[in-house]
N, C-alpha and C. Protein backbone atom coordinates (compact mmCIF):
# COMPACT_ATOMS: atom_id res chain seq x y z
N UNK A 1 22.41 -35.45 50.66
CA UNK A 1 21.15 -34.80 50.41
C UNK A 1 20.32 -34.69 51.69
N UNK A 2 20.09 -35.72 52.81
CA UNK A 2 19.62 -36.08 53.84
C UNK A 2 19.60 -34.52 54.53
N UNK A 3 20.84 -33.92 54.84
CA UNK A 3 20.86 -32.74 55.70
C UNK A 3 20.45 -31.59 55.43
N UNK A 4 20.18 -31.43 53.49
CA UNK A 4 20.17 -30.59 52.95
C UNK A 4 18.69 -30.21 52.78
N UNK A 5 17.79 -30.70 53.25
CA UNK A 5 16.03 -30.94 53.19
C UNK A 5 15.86 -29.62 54.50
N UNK A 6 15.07 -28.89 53.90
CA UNK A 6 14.73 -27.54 54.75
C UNK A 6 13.12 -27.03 53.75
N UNK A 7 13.01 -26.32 55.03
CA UNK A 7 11.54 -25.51 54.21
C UNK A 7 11.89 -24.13 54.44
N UNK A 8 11.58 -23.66 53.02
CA UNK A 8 11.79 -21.97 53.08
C UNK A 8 10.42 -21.15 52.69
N UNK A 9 10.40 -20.01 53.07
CA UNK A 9 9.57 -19.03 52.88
C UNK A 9 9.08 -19.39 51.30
N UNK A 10 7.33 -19.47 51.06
CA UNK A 10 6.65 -19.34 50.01
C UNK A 10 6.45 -17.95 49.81
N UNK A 11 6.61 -17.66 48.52
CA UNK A 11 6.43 -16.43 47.98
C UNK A 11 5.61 -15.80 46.67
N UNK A 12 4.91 -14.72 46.61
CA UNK A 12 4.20 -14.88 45.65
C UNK A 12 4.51 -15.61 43.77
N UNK A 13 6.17 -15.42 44.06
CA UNK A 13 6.46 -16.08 42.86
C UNK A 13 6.74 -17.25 42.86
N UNK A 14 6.22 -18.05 43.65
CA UNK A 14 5.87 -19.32 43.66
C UNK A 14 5.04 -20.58 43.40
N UNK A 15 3.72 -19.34 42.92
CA UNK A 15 2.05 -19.33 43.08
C UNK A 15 2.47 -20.66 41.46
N UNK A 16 2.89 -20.25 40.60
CA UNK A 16 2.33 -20.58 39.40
C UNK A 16 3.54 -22.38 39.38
N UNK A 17 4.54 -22.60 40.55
CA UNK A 17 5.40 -23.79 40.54
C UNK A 17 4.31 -24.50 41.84
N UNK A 18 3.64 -23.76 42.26
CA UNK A 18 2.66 -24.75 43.23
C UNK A 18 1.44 -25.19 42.65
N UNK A 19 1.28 -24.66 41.32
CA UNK A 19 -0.49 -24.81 40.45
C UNK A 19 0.14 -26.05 39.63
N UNK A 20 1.84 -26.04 38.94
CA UNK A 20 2.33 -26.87 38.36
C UNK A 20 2.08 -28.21 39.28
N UNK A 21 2.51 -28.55 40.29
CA UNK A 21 2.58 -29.21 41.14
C UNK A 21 1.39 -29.97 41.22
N UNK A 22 0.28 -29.04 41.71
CA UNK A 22 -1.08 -29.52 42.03
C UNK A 22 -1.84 -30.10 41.19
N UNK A 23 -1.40 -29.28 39.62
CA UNK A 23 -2.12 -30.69 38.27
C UNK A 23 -1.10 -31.71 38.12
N UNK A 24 -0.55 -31.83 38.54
CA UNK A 24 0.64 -33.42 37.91
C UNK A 24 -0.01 -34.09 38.37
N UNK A 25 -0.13 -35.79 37.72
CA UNK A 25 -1.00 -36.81 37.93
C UNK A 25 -0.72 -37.37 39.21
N UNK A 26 0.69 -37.18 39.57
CA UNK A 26 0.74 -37.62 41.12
C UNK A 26 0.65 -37.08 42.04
N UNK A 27 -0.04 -35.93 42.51
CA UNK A 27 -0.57 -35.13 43.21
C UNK A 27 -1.56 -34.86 43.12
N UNK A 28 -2.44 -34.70 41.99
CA UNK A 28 -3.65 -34.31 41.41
C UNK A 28 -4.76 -35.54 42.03
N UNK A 29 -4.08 -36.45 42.00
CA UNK A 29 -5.14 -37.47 42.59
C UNK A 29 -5.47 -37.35 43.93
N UNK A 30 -4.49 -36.88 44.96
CA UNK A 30 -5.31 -36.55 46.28
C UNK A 30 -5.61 -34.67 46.65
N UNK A 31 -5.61 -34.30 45.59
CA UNK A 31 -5.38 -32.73 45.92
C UNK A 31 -6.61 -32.50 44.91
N UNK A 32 -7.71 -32.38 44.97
CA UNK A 32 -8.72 -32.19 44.13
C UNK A 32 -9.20 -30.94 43.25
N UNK A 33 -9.02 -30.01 44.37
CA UNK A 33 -8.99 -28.47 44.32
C UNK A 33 -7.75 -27.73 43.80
N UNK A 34 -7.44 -27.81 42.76
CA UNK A 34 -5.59 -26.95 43.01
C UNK A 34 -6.07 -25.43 43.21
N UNK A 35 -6.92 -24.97 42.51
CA UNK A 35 -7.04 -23.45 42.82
C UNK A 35 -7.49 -22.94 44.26
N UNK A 36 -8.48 -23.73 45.25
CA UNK A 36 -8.46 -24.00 46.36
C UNK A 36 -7.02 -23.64 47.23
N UNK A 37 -6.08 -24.57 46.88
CA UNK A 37 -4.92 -24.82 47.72
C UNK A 37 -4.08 -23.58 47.49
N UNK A 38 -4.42 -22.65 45.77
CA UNK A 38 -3.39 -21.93 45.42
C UNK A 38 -3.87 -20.56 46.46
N UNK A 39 -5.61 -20.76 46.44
CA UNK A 39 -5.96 -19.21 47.39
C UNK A 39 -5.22 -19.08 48.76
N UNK A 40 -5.47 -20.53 48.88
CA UNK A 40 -4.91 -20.30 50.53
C UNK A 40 -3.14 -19.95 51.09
N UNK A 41 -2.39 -21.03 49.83
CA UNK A 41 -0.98 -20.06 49.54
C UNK A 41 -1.01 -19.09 49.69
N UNK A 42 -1.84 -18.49 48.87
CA UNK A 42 -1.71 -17.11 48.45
C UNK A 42 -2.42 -15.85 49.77
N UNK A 43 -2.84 -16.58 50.30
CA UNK A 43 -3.57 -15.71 51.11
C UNK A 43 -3.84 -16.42 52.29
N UNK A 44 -2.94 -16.88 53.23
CA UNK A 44 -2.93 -17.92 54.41
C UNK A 44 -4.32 -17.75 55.54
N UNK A 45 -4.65 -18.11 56.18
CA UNK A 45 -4.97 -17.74 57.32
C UNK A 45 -4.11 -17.55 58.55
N UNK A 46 -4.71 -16.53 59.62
CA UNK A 46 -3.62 -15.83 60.43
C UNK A 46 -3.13 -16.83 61.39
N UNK A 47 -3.66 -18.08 61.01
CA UNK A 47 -3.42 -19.14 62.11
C UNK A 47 -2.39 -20.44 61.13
N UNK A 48 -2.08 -20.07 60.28
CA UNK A 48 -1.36 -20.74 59.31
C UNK A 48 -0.10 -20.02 58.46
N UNK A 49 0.92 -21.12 58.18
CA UNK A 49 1.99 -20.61 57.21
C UNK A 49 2.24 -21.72 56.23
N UNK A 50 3.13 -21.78 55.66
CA UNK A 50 3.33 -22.39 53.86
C UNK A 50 4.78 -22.04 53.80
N UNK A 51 5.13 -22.95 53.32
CA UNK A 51 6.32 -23.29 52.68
C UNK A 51 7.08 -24.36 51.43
N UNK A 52 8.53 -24.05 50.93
CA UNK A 52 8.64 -24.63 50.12
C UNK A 52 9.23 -25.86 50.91
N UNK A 53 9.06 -27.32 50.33
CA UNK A 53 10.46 -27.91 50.49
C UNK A 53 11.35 -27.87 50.13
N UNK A 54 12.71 -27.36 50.24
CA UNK A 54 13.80 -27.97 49.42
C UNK A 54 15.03 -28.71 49.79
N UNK A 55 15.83 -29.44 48.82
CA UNK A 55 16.78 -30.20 48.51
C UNK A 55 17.66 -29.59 48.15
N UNK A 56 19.22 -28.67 48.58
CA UNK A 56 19.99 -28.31 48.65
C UNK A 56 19.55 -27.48 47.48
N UNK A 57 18.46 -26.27 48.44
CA UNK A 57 17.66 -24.77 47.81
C UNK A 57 16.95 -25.04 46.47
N UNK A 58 16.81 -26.43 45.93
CA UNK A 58 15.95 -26.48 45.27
C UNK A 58 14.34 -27.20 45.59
N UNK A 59 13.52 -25.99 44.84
CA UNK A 59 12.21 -26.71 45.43
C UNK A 59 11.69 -27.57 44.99
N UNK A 60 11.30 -29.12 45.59
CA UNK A 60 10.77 -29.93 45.28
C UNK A 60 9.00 -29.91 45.56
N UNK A 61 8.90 -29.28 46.92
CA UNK A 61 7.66 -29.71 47.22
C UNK A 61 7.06 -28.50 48.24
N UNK A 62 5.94 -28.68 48.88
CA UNK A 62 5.23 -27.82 49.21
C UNK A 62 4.71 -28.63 50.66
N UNK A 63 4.27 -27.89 51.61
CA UNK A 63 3.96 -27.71 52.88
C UNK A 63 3.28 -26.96 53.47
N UNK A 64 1.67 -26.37 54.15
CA UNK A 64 1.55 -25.56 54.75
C UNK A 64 0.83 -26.36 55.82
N UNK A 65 0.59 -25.23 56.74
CA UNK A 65 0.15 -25.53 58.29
C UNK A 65 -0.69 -24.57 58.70
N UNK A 66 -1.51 -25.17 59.82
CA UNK A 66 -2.34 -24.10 60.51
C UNK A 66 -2.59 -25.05 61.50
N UNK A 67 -3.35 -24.30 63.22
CA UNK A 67 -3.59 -24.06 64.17
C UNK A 67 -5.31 -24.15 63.79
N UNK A 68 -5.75 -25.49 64.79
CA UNK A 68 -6.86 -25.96 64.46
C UNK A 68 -8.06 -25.36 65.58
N UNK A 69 -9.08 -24.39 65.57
CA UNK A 69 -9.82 -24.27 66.61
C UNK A 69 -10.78 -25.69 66.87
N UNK A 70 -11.32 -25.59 68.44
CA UNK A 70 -12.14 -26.58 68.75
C UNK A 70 -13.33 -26.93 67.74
N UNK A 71 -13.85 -25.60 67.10
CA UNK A 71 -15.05 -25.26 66.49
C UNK A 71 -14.70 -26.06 65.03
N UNK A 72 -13.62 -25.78 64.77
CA UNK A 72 -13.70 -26.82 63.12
C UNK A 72 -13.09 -27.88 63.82
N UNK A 73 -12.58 -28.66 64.60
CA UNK A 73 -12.32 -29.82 64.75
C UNK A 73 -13.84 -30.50 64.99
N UNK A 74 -14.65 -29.44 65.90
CA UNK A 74 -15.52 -30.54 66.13
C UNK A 74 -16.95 -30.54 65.13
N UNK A 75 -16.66 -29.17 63.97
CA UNK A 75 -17.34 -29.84 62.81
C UNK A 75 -16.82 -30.94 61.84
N UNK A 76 -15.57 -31.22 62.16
CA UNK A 76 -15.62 -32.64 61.28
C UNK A 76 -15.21 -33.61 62.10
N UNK A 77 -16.13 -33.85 63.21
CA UNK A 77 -16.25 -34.89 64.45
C UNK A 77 -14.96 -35.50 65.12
N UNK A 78 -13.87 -34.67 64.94
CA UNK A 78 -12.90 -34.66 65.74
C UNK A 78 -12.43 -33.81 67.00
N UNK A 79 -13.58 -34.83 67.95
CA UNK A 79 -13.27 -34.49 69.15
C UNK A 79 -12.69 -34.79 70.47
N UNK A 80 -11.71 -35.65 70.04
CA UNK A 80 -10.51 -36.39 70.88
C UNK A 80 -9.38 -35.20 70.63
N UNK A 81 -9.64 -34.56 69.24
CA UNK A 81 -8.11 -33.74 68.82
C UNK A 81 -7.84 -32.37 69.98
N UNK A 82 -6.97 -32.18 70.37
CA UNK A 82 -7.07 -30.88 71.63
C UNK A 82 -7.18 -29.59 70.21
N UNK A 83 -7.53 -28.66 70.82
CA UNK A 83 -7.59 -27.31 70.14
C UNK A 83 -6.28 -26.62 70.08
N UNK A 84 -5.57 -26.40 69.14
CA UNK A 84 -4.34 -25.28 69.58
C UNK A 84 -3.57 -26.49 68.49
N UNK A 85 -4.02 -28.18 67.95
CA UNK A 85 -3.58 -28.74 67.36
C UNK A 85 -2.90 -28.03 66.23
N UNK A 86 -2.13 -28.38 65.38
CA UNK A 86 -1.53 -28.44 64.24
C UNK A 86 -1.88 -29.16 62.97
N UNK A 87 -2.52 -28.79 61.54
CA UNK A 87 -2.97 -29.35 60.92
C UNK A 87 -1.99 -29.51 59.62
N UNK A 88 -1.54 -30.60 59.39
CA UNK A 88 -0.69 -30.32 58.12
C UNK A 88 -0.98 -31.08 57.02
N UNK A 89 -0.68 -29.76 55.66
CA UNK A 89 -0.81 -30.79 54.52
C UNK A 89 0.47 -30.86 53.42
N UNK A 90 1.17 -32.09 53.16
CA UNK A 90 2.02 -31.53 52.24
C UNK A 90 1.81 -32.16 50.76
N UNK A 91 3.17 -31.96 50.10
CA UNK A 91 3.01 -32.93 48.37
C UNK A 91 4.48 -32.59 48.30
N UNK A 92 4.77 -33.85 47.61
CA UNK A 92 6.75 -33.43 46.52
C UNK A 92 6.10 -33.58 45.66
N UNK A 93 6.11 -32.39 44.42
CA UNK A 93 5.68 -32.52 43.51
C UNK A 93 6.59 -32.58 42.75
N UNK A 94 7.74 -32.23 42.79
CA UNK A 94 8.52 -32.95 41.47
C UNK A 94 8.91 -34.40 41.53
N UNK A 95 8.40 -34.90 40.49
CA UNK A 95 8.58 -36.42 40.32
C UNK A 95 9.90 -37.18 40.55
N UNK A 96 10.53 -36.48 40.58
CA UNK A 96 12.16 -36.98 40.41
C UNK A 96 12.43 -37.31 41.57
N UNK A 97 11.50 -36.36 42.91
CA UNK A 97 11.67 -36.77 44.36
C UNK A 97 11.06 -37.72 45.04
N UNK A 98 10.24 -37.66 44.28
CA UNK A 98 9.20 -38.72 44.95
C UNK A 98 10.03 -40.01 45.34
N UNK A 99 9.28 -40.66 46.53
CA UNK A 99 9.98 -42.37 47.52
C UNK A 99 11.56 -42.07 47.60
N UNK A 100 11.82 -40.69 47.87
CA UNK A 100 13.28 -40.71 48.37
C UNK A 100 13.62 -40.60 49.57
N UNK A 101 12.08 -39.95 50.49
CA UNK A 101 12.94 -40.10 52.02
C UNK A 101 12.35 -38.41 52.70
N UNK A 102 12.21 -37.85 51.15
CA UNK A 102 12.32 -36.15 51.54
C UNK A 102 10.80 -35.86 52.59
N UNK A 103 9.83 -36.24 52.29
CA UNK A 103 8.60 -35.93 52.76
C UNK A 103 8.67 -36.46 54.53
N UNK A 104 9.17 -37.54 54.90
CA UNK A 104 9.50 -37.73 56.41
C UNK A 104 10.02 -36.81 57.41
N UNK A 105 11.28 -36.39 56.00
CA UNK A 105 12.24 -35.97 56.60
C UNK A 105 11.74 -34.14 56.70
N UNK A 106 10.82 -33.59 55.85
CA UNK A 106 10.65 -32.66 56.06
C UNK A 106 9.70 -32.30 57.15
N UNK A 107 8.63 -33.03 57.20
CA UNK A 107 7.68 -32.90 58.34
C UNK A 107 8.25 -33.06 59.43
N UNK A 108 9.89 -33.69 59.63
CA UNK A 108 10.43 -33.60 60.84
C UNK A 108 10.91 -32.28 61.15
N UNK A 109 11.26 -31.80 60.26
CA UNK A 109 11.58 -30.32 60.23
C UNK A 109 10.62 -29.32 61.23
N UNK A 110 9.16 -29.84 60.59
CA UNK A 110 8.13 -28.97 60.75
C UNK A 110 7.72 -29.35 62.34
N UNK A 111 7.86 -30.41 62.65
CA UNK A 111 7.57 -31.03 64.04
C UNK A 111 8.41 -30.23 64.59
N UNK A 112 10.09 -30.35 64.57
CA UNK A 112 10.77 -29.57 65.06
C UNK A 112 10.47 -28.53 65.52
N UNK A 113 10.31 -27.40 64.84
CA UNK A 113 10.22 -26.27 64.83
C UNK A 113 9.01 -25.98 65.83
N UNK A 114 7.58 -26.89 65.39
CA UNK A 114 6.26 -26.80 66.08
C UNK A 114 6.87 -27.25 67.60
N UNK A 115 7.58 -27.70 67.95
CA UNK A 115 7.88 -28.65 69.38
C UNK A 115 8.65 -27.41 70.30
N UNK A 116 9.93 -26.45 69.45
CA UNK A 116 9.90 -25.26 70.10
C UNK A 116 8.69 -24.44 70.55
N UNK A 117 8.02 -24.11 69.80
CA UNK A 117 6.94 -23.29 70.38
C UNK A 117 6.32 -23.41 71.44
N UNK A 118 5.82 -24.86 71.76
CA UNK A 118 6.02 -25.28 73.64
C UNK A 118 4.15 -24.72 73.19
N UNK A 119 3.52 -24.63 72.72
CA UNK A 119 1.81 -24.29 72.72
C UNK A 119 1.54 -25.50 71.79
N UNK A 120 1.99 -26.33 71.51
CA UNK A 120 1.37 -27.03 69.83
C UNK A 120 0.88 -28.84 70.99
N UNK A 121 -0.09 -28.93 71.10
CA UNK A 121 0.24 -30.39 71.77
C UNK A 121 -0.14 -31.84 70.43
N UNK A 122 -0.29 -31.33 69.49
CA UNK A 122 -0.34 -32.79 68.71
C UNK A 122 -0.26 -32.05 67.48
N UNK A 123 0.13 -32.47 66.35
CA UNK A 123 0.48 -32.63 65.04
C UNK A 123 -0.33 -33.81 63.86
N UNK A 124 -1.30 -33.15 63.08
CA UNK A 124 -1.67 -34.31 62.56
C UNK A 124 -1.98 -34.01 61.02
N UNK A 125 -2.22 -35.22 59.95
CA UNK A 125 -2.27 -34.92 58.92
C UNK A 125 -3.38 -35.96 58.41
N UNK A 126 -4.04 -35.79 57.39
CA UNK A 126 -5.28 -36.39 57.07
C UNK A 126 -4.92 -37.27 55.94
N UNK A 127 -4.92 -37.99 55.32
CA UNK A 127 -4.42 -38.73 54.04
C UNK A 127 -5.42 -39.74 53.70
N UNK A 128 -6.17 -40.06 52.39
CA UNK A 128 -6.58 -40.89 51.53
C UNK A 128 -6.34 -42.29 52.83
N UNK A 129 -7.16 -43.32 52.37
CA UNK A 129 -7.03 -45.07 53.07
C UNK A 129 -6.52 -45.50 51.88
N UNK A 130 -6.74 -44.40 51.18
CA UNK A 130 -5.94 -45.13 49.51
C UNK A 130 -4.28 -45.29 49.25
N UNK A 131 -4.12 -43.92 49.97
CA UNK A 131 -2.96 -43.36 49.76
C UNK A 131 -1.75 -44.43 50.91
N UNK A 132 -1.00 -45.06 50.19
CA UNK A 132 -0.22 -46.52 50.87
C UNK A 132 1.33 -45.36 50.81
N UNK A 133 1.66 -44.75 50.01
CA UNK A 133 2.91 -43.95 50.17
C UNK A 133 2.84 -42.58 51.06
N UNK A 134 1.77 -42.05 51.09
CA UNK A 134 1.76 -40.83 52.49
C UNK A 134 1.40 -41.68 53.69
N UNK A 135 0.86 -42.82 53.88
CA UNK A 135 0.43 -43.49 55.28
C UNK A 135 2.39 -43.89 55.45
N UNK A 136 3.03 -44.57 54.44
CA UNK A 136 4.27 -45.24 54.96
C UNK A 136 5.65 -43.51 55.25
N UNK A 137 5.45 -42.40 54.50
CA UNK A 137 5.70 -41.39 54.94
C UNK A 137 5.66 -40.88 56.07
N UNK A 138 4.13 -40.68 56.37
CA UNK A 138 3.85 -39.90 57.50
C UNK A 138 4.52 -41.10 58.59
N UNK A 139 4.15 -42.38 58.67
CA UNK A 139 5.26 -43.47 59.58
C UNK A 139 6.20 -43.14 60.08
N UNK A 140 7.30 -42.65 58.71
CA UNK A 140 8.49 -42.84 59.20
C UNK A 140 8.95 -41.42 59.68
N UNK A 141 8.10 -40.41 60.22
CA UNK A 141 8.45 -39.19 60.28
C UNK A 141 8.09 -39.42 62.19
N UNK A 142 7.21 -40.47 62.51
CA UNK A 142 7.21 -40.18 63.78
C UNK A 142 5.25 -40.35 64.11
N UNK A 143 4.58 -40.20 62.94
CA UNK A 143 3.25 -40.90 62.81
C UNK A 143 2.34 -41.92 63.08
N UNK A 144 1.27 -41.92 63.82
CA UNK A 144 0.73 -42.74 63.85
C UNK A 144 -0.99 -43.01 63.01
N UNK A 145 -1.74 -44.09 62.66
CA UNK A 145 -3.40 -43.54 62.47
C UNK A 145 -3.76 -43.94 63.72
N UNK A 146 -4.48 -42.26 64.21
CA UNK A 146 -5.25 -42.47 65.42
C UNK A 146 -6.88 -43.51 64.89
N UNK A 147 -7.61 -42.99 63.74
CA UNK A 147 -8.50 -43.78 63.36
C UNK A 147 -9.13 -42.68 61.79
N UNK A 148 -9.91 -43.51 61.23
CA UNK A 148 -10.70 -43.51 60.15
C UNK A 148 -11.51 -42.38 59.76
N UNK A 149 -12.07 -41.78 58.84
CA UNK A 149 -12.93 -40.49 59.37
C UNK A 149 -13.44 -40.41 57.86
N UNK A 150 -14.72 -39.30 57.69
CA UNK A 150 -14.58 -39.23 56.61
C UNK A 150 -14.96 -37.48 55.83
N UNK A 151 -14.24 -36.88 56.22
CA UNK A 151 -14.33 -35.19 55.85
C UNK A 151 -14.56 -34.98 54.50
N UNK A 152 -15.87 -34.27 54.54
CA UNK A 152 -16.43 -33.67 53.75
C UNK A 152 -15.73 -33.53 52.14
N UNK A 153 -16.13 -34.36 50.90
CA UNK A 153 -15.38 -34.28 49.59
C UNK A 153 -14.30 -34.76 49.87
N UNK A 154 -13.80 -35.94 50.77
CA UNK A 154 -12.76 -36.48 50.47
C UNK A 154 -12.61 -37.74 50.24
N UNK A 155 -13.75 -38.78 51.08
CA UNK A 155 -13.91 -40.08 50.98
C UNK A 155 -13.22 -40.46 52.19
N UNK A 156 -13.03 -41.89 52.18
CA UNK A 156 -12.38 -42.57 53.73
C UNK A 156 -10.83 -41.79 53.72
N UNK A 157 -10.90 -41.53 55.07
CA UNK A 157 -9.40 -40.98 55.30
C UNK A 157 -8.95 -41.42 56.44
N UNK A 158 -7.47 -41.68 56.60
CA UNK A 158 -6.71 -41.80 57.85
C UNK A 158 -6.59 -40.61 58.91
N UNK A 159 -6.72 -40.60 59.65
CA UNK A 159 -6.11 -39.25 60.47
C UNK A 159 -5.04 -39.87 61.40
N UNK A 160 -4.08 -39.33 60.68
CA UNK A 160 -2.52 -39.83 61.80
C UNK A 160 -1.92 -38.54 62.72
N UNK A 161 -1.51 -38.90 63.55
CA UNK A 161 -0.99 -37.81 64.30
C UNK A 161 0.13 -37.73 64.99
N UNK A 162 1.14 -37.45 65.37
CA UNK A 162 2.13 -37.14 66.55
C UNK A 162 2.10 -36.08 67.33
N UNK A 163 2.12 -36.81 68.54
CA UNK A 163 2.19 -36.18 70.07
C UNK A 163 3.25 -35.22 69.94
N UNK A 164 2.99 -34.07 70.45
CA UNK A 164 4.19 -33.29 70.95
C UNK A 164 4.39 -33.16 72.20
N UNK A 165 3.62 -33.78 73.22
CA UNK A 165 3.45 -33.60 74.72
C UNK A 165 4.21 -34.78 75.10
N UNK A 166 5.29 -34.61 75.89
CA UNK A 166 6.59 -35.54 75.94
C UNK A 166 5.67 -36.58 77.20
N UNK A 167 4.23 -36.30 77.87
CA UNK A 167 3.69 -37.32 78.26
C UNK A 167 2.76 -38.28 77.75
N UNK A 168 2.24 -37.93 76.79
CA UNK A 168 1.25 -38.77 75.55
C UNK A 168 1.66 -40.08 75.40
């Protein structure tokens, strides 16, 4: 299964297995907004993309990304983060996947790919102080918490990140 973890193109017929996703009780608790998350699927910004996860072409889970300007980093007082950063958020929403390995292994994917591009200098993702299974996730993908924060409607959060600048 290990090799078989890839992210593919989200598509509009996807909209209504990512709303499934976003009310299940184990997602729903750090994802507050599902219709929120479904606009932005649905309608990315030009500095962002989305994808599925899957497990030998089946989709378990969800992924999107965007390219952070200075101007919203430094409205939510992150101003250590360089501009041109990478912001990611994901979920396995089918239960069956969940604590198998897939969520590490996919954001390695996504690092990957971000590390070709040769413009991306850090990678980071925001997660709950609550949340003890995305902090040991994001870990094992190559993660660290730079420190504490607390963005707007979310409560205390981690902000972890990985370097893509092979001098960091």
């Amino acid at each position: 299964m290990e090799s078989d973890i890839a992210l593919t193109p989200f598509s509009p017929t996807d909209v209504e297995l990512l709303r499934h996703w976003l009310t299940a009780p184990h997602v729903a608790a750090w994802y507050h907004d599902p219709e929120d998350h479904i606009a932005w699927a649905t309608n990315p910004p030009k500095n962002g993309d989305r994808a599925l996860i899957t497990v030998e072409s089946q989709a378990v889970g969800y992924m999107r990304w965007q390219s952070v300007s200075r101007e919203v980093l430094d409205s939510v007082s992150l101003y250590e983060i360089p501009a041109g950063s990478v912001d990611v958020d994901m979920l396995i929403g089918n239960l069956e996947f969940v604590g198998q390995g897939i969520g590490p292994k996919a954001l390695l994917v996504l690092v990957s790919q971000l590390r070709q591009r040769g413009d991306v200098p850090l990678v980071g993702l925001t997660t709950s102080v609550q949340n003890l299974s995305a902090q040991r996730a994001y870990t094992k993908a190559g993660f660290r918490i730079l420190r504490e924060y607390n963005p707007p409607g979310y409560g205390r959060c981690y902000l972890m990140v990985c370097s893509l600048n092979e001098n960091a």
